[in-house]
C-alpha atoms as a PDB file:
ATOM      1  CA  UNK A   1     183.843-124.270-121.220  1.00  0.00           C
ATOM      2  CA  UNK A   2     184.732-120.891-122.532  1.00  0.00           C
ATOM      3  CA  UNK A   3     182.937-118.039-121.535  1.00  0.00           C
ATOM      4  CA  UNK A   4     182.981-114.029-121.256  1.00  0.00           C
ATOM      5  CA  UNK A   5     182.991-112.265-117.937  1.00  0.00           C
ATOM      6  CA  UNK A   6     182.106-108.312-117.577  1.00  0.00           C
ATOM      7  CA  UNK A   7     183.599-106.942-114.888  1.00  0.00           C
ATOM      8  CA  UNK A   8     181.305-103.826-113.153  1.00  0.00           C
ATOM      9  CA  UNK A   9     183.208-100.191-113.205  1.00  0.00           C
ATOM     10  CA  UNK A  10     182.828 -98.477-110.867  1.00  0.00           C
ATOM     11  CA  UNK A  11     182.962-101.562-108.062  1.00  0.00           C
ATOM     12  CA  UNK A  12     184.089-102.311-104.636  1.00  0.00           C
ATOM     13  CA  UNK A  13     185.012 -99.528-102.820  1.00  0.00           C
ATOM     14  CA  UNK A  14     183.462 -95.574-102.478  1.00  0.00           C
ATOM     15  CA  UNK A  15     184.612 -93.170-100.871  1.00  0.00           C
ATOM     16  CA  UNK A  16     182.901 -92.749 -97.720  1.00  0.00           C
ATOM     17  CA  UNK A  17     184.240 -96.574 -97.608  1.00  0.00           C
ATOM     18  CA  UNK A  18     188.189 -95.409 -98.008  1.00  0.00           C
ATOM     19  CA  UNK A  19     187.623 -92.847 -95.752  1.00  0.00           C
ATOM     20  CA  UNK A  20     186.142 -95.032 -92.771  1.00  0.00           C
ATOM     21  CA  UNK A  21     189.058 -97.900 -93.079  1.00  0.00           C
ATOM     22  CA  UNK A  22     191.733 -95.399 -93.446  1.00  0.00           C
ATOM     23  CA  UNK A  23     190.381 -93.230 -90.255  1.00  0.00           C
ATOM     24  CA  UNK A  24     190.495 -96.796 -88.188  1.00  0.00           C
ATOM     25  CA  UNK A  25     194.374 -97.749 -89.983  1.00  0.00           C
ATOM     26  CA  UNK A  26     195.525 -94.691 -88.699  1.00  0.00           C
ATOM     27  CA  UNK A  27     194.398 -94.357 -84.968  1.00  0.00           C
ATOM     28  CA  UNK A  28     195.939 -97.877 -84.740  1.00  0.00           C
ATOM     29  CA  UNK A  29     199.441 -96.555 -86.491  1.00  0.00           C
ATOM     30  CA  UNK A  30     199.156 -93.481 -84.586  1.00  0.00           C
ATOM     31  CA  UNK A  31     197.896 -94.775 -80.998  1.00  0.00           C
ATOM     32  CA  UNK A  32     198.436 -98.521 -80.630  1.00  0.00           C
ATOM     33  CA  UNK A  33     195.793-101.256 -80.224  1.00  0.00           C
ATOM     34  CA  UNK A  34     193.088-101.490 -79.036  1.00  0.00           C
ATOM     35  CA  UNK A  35     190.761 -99.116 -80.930  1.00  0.00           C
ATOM     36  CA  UNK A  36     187.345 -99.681 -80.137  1.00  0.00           C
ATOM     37  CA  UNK A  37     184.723 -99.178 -83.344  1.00  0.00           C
ATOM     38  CA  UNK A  38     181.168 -98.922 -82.688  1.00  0.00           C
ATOM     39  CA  UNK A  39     179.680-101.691 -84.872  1.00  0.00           C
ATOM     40  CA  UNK A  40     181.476-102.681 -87.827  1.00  0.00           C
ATOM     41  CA  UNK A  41     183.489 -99.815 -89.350  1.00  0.00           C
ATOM     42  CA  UNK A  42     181.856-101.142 -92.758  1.00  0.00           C
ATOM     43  CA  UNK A  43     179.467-104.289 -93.653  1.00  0.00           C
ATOM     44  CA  UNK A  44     182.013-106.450 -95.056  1.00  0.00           C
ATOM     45  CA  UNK A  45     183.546-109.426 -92.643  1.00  0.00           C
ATOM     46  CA  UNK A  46     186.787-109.678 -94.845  1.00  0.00           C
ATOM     47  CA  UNK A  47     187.439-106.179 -93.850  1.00  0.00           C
ATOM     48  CA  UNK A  48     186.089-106.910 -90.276  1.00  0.00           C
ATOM     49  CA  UNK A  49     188.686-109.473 -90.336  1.00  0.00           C
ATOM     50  CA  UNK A  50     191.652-107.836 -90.887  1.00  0.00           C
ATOM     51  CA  UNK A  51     190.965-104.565 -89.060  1.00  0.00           C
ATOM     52  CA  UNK A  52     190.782-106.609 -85.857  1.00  0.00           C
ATOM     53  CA  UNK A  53     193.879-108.451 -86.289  1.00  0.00           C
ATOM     54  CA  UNK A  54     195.670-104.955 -86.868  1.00  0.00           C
ATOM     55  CA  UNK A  55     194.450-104.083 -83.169  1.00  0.00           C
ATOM     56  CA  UNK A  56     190.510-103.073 -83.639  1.00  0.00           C
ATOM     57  CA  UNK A  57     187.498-103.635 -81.624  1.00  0.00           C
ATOM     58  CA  UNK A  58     184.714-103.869 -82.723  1.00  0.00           C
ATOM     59  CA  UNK A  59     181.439-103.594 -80.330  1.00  0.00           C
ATOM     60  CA  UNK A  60     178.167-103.474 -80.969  1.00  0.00           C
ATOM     61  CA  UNK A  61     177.363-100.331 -77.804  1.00  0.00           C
ATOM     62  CA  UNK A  62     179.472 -97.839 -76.643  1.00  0.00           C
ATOM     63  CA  UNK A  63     178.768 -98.882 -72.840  1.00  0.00           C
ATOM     64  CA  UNK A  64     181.276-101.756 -73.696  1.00  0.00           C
ATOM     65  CA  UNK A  65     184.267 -99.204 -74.082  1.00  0.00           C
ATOM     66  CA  UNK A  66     186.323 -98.397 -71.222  1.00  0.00           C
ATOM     67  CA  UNK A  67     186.161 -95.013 -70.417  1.00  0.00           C
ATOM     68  CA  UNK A  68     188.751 -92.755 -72.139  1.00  0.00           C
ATOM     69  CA  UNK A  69     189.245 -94.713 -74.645  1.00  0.00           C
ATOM     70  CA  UNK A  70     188.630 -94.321 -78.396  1.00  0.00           C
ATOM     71  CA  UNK A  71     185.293 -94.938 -80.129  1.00  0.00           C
ATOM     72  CA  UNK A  72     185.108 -94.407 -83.348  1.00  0.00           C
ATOM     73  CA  UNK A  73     181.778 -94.465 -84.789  1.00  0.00           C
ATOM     74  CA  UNK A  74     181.286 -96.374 -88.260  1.00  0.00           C
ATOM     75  CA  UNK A  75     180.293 -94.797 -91.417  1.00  0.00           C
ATOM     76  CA  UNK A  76     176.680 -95.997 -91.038  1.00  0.00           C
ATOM     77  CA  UNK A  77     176.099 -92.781 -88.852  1.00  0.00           C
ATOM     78  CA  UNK A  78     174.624 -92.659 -85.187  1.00  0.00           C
ATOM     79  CA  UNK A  79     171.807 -91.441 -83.493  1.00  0.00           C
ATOM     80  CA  UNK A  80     172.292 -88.127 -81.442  1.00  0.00           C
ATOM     81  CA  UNK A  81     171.738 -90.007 -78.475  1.00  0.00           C
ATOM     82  CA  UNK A  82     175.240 -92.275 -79.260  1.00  0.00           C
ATOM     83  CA  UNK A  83     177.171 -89.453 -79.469  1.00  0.00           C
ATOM     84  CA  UNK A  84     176.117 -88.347 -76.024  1.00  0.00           C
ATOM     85  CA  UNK A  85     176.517 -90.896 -74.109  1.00  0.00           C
ATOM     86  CA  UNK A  86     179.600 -91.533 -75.552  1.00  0.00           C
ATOM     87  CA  UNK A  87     180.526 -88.068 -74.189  1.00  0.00           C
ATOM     88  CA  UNK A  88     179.482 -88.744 -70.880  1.00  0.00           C
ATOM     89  CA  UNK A  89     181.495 -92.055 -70.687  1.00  0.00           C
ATOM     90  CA  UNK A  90     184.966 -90.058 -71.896  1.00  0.00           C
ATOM     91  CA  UNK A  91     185.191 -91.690 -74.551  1.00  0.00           C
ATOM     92  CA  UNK A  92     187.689 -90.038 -77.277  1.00  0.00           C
ATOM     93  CA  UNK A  93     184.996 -90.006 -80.623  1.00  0.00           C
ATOM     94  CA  UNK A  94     186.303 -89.872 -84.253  1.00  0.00           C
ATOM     95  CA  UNK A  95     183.603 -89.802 -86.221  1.00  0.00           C
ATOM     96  CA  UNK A  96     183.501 -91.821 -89.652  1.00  0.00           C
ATOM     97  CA  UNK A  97     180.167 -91.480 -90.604  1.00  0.00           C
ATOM     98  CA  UNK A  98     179.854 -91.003 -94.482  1.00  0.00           C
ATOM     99  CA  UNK A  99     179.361 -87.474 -95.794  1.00  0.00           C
ATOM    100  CA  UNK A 100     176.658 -88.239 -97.342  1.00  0.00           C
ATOM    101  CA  UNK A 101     175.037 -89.921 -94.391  1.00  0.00           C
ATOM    102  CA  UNK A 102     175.343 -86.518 -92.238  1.00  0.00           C
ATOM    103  CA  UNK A 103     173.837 -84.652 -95.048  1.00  0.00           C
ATOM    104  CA  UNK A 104     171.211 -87.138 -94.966  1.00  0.00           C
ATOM    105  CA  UNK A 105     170.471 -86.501 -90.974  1.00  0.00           C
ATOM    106  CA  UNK A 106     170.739 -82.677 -91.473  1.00  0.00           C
ATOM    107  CA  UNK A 107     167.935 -82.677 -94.077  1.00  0.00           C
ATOM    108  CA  UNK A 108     165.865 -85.095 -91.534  1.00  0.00           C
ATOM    109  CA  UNK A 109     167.044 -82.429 -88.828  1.00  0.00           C
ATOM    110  CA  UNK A 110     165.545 -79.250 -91.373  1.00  0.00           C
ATOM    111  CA  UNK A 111     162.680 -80.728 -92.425  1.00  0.00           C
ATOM    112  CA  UNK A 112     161.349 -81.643 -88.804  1.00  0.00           C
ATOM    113  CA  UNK A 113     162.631 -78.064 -87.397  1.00  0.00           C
ATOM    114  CA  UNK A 114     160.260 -76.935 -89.850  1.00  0.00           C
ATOM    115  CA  UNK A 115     156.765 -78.855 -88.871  1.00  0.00           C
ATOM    116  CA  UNK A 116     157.044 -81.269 -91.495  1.00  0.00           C
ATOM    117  CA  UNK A 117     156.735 -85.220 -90.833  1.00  0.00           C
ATOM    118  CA  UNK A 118     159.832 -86.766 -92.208  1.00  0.00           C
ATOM    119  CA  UNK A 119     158.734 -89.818 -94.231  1.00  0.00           C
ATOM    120  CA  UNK A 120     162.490 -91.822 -94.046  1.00  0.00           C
ATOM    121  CA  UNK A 121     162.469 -94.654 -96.680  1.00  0.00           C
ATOM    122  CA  UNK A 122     164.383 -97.457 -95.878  1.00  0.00           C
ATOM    123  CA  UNK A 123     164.911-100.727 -94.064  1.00  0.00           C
ATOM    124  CA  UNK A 124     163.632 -99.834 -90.448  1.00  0.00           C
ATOM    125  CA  UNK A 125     166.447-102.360 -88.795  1.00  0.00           C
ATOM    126  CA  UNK A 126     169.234-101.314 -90.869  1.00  0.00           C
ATOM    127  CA  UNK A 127     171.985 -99.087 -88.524  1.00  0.00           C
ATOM    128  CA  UNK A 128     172.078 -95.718 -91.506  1.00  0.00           C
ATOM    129  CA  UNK A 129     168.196 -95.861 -90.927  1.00  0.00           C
ATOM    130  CA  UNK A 130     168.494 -96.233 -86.987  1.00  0.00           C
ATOM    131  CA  UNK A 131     170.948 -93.508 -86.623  1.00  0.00           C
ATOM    132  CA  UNK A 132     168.763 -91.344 -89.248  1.00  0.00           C
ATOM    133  CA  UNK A 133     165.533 -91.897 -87.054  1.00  0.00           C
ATOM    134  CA  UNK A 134     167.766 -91.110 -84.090  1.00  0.00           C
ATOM    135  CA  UNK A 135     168.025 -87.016 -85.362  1.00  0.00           C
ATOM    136  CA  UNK A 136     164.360 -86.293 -84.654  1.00  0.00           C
ATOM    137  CA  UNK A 137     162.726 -89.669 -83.271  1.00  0.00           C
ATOM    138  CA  UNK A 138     159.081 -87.906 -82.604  1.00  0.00           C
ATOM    139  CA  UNK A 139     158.813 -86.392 -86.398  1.00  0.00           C
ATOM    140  CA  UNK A 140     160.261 -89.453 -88.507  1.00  0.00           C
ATOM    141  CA  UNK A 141     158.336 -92.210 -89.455  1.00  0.00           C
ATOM    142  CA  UNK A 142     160.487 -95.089 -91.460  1.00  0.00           C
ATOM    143  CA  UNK A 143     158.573 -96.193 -94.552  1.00  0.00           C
ATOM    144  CA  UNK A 144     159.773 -99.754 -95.694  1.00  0.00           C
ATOM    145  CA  UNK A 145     156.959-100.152 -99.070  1.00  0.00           C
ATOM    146  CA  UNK A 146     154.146 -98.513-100.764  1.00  0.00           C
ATOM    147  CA  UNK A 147     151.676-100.099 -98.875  1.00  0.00           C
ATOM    148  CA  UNK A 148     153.140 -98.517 -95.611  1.00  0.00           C
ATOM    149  CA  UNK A 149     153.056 -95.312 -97.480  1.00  0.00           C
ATOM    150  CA  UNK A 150     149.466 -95.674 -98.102  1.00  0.00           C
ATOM    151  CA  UNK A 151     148.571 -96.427 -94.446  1.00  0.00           C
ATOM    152  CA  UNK A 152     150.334 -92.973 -93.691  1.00  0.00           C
ATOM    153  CA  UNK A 153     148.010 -91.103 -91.333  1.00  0.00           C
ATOM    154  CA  UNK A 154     149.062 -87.240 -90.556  1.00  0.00           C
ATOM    155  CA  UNK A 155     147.712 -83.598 -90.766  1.00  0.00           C
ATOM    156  CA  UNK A 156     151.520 -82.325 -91.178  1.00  0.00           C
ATOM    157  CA  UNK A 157     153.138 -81.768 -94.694  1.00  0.00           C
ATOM    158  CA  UNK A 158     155.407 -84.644 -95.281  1.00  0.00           C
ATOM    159  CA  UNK A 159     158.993 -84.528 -96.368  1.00  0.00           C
ATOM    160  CA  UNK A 160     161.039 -87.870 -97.770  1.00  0.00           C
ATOM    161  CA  UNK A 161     164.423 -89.063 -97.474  1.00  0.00           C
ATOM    162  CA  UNK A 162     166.045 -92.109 -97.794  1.00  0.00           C
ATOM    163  CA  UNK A 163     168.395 -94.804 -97.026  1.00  0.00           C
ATOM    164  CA  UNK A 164     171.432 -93.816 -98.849  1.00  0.00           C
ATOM    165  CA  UNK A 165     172.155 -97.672-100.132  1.00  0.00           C
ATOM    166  CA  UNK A 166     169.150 -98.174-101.467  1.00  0.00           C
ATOM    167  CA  UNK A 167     168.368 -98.249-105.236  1.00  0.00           C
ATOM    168  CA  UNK A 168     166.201 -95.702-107.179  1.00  0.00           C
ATOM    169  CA  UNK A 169     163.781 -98.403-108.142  1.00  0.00           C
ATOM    170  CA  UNK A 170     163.216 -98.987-104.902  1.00  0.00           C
ATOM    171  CA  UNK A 171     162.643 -95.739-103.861  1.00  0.00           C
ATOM    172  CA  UNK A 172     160.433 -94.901-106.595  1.00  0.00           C
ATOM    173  CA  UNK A 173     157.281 -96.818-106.180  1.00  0.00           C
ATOM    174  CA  UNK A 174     156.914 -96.137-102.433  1.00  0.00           C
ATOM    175  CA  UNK A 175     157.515 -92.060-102.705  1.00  0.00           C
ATOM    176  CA  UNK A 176     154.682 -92.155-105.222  1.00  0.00           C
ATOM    177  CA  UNK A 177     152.464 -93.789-103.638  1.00  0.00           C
ATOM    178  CA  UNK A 178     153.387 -91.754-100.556  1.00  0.00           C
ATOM    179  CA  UNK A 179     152.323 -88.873-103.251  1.00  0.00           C
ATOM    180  CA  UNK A 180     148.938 -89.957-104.239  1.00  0.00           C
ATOM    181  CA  UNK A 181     148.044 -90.454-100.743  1.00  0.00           C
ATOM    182  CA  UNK A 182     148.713 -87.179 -98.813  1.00  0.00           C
ATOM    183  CA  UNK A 183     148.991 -84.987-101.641  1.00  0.00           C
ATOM    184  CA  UNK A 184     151.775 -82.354-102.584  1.00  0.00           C
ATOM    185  CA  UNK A 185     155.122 -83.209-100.476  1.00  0.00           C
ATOM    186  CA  UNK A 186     159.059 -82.371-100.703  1.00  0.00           C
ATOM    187  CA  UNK A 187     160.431 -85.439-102.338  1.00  0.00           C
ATOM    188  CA  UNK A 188     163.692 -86.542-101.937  1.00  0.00           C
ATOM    189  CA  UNK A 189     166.578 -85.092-103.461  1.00  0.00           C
ATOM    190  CA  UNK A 190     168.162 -86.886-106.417  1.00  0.00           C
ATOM    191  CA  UNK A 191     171.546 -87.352-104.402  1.00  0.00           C
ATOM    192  CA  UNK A 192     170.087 -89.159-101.208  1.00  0.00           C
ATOM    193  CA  UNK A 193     170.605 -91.935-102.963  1.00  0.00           C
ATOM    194  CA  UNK A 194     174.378 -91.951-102.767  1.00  0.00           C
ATOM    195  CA  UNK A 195     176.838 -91.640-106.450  1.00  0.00           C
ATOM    196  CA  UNK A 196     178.581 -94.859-105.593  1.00  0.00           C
ATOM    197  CA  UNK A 197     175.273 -96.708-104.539  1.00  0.00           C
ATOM    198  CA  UNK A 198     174.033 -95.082-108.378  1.00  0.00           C
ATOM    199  CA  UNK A 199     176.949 -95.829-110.255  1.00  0.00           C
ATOM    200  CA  UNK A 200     176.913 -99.822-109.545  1.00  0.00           C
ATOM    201  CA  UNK A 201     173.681-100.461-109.755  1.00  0.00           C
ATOM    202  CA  UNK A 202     173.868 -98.646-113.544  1.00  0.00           C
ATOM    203  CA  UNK A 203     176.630-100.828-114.448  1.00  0.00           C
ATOM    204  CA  UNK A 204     175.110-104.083-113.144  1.00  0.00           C
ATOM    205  CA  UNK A 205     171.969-103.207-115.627  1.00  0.00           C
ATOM    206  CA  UNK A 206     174.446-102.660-118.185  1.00  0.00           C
ATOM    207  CA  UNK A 207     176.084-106.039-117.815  1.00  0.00           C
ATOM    208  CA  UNK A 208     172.941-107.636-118.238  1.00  0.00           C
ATOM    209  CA  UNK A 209     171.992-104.977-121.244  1.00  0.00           C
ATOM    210  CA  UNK A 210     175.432-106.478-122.635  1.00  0.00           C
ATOM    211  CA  UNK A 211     174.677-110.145-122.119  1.00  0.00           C
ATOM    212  CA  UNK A 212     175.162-111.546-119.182  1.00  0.00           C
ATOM    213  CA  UNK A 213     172.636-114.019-117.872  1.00  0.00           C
ATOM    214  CA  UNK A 214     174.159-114.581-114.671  1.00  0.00           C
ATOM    215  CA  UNK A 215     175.708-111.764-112.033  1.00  0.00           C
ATOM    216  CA  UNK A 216     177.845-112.506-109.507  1.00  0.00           C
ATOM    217  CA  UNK A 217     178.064-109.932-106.434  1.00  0.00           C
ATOM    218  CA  UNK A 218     180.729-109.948-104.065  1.00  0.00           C
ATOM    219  CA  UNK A 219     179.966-109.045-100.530  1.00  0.00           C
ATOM    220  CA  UNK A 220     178.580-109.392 -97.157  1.00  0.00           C
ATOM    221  CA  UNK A 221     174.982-110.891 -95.781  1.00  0.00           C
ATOM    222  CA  UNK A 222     174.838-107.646 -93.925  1.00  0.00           C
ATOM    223  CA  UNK A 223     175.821-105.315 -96.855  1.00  0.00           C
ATOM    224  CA  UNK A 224     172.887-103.245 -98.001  1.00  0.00           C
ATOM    225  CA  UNK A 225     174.125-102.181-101.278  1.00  0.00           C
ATOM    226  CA  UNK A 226     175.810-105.776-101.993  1.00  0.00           C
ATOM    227  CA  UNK A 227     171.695-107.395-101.742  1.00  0.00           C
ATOM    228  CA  UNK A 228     170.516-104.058-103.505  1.00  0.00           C
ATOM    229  CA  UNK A 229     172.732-104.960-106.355  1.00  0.00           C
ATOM    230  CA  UNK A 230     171.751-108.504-106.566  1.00  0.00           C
ATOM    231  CA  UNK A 231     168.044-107.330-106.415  1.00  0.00           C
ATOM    232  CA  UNK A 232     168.644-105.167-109.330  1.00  0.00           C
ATOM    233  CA  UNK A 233     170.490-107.602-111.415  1.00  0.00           C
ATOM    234  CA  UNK A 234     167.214-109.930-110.991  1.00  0.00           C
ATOM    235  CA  UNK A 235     165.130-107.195-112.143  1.00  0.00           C
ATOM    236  CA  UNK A 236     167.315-106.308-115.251  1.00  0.00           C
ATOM    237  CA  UNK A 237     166.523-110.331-116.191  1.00  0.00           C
ATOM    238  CA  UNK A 238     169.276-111.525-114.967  1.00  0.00           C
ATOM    239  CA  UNK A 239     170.070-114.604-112.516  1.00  0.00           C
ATOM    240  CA  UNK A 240     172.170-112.871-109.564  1.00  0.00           C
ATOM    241  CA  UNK A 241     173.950-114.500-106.142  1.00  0.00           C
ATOM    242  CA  UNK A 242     176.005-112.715-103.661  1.00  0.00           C
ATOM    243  CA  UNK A 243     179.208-114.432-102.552  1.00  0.00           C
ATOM    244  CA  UNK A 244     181.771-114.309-100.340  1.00  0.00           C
ATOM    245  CA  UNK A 245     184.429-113.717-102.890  1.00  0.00           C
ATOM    246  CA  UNK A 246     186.492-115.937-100.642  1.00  0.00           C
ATOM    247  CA  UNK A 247     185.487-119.159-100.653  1.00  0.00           C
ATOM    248  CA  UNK A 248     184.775-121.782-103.360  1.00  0.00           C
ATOM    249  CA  UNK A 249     182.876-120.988-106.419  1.00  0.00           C
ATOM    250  CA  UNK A 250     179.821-123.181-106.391  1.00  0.00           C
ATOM    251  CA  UNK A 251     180.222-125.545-109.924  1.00  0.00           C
ATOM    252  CA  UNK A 252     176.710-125.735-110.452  1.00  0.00           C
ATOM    253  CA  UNK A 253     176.002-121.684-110.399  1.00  0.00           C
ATOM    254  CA  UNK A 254     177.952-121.229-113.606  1.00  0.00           C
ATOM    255  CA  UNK A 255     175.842-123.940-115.688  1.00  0.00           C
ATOM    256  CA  UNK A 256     174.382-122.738-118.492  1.00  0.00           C
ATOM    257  CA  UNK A 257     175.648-118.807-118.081  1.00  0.00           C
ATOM    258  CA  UNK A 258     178.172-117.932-120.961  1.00  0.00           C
ATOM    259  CA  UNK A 259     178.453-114.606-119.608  1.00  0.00           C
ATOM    260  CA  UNK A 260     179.024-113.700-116.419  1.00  0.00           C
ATOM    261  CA  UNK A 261     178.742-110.322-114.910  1.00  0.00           C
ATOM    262  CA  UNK A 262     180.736-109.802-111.887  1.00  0.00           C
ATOM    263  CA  UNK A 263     180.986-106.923-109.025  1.00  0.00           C
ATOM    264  CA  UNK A 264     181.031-105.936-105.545  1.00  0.00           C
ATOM    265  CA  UNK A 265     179.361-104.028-102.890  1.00  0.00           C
ATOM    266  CA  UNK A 266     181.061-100.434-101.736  1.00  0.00           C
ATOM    267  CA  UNK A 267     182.553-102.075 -99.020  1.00  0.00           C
ATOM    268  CA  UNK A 268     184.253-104.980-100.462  1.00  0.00           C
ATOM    269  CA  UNK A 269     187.892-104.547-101.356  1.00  0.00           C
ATOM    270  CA  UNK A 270     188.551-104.981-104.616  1.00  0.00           C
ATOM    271  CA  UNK A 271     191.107-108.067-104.361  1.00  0.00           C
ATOM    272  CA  UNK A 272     188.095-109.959-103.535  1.00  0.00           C
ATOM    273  CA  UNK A 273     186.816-109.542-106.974  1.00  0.00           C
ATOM    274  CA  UNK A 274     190.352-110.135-108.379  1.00  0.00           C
ATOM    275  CA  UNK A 275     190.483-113.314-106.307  1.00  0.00           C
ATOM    276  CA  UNK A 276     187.238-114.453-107.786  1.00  0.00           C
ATOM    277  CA  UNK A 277     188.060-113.538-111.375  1.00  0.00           C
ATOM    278  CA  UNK A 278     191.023-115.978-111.133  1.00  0.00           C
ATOM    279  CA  UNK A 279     188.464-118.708-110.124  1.00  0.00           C
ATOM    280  CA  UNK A 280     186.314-117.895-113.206  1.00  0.00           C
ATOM    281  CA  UNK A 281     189.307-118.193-115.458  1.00  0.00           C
ATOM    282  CA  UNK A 282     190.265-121.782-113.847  1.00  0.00           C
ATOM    283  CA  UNK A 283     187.037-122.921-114.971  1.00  0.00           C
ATOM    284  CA  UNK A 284     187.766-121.379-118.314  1.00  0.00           C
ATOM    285  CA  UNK A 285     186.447-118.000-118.614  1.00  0.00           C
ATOM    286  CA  UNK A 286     187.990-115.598-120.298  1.00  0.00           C
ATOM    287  CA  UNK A 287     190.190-112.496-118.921  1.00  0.00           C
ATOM    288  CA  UNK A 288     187.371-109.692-117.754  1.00  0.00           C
ATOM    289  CA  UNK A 289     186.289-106.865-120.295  1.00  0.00           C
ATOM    290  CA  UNK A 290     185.767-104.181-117.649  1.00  0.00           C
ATOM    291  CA  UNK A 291     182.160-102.377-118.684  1.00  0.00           C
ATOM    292  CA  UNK A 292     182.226 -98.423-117.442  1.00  0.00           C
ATOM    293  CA  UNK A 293     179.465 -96.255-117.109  1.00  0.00           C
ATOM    294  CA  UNK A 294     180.991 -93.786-114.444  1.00  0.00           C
ATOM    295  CA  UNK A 295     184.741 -92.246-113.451  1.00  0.00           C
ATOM    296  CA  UNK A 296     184.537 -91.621-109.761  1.00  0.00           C
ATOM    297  CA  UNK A 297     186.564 -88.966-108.573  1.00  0.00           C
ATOM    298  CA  UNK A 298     185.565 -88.358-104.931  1.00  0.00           C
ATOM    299  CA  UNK A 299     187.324 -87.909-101.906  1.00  0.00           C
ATOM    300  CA  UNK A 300     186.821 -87.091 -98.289  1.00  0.00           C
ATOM    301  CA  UNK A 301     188.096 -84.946 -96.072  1.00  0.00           C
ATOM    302  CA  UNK A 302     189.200 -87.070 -92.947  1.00  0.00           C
ATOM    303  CA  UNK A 303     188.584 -85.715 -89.533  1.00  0.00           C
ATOM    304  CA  UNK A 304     191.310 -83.802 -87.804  1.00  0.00           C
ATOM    305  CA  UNK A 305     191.710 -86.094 -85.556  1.00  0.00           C
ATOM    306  CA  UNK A 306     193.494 -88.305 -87.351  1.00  0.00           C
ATOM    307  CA  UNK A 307     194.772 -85.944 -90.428  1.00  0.00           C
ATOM    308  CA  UNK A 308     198.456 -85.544 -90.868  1.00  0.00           C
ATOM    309  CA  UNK A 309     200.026 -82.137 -91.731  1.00  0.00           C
END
């Protein structure tokens, strides 16, 4: 068959993303293997992959890092706690945690320093939400739908944020109902949900606003955004499946879909979803039209730890 395929821009990578790998590809060019990384430096297992046959190692506590060593700490943030026993072990930290994360745990950090009850929306067993909880365990409760919201019981004024991966019309339904429950509270700020988390969920809806009846999201079980993306895809109308972007395309997925959307999570490299184009075009699709609805600019300062002069 012949077919279209609309390739998501922006896809793959963000910043915070870059930023992470290239902190862990340096302390192994600058200090030699091993590094140790507390839990995976991102959620994507082809990245995983490679990082540990450069020299990394990965671990899921920092009580399994010999002391002195390096622990660098992924860009899903950590609890307080982490950091300190870290510290008391001797471990040497570099800290990868996304910007955005740590503006996340400062406004969970403000809002309980000033007698509110910070309402965190997101998945309670996801590590950004654990190491969010983490700033202020005693004045965060984690909110995972509007019926939680509703059960809400508190004479403090509330404050929300959120898990930075997930999507707006997620967020959405459980922050109002949070609203007609207690009353007046500080909602969360536009940007909590993060520009590159934004970005490719707006350009999977456009796909589908552009035709495509089937989307096709590279990425990891474990990847937040990658299953936020496929979630929203569904909602747009569309059928949506998250693959591996390394193995196999499954024959009987593409039946019936002339047009096929296709993107990845913010921590899947982007060869992945040049890898899987090339399997779309051996079953006859056509060369991708890249659909844009955002130029992403951003970069991150990396810690001085690891900056060069």
């Amino acid at each position: 068959m012949s077919g279209r395929v609309l390739l998501a821009a922006p896809r793959s990578f963000c910043a915070g993303v870059d930023r992470a790998i290239e902190i862990v590809e340096r302390l192994l060019e600058q200090h030699g293997a091993p590094v140790y990384v507390r839990h995976q430096i991102v959620h994507n297992e082809h990245v995983v992959r490679r990082l540990e046959a450069l020299g990394a190692v990965f671990v899921e506590d920092e009580s399994e890092i010999p002391e002195g060593e390096i622990c660098v700490l992924s860009a899903h943030g950590v609890a307080p706690s982490v950091k300190e026993n870290a510290t008391l072990r001797g471990l040497r930290i570099v800290d990868a945690t996304c910007p955005l994360v740590n503006k996340v745990h400062a406004e969970a950090r403000r809002y309980a320093d000033s007698g509110h009850l910070v309402a965190l929306v997101g998945h309670k067993n996801h590590v950004e939400v654990i190491g969010t909880l983490g700033e202020r365990p005693d004045s965060t409760v984690v909110i995972e739908s509007p019926e939680q919201a509703r059960d809400l019981v508190t004479d403090k004024p509330v404050a929300v944020i959120t898990q930075t991966t997930l999507s707006l019309d997620d967020v959405a339904p459980i922050v109002d109902a949070l609203e007609d429950h207690v009353g007046e509270l500080r909602r969360p700020h536009a940007d909590d949900i993060c520009y590159a988390t934004q970005n490719r969920q707006d350009a999977v809806k456009e796909m589908v606003r552009l035709g495509a009846t089937l989307i096709l999201v590279i990425g990891s079980e474990t990847s937040s955004n990658a299953q936020r993306l496929v979630e929203v895809a569904r909602g747009a109308g569309a059928e949506a499946t998250l693959i591996d972007g390394e193995s196999a395309l499954d024959v009987e997925l593409l039946n019936g879909h002339e047009t096929v959307g296709l993107t990845a999570g913010a921590s899947t490299p982007d060869e992945l979803v040049r890898a899987t184009a090339q399997r779309l075009a051996e079953r006859g699709y056509d060369a991708p039209e890249e659909i844009t609805v955002a130029r992403e600019d951003v970069h991150f300062r990396l810690p001085r730890e690891v900056a060069r002069a």
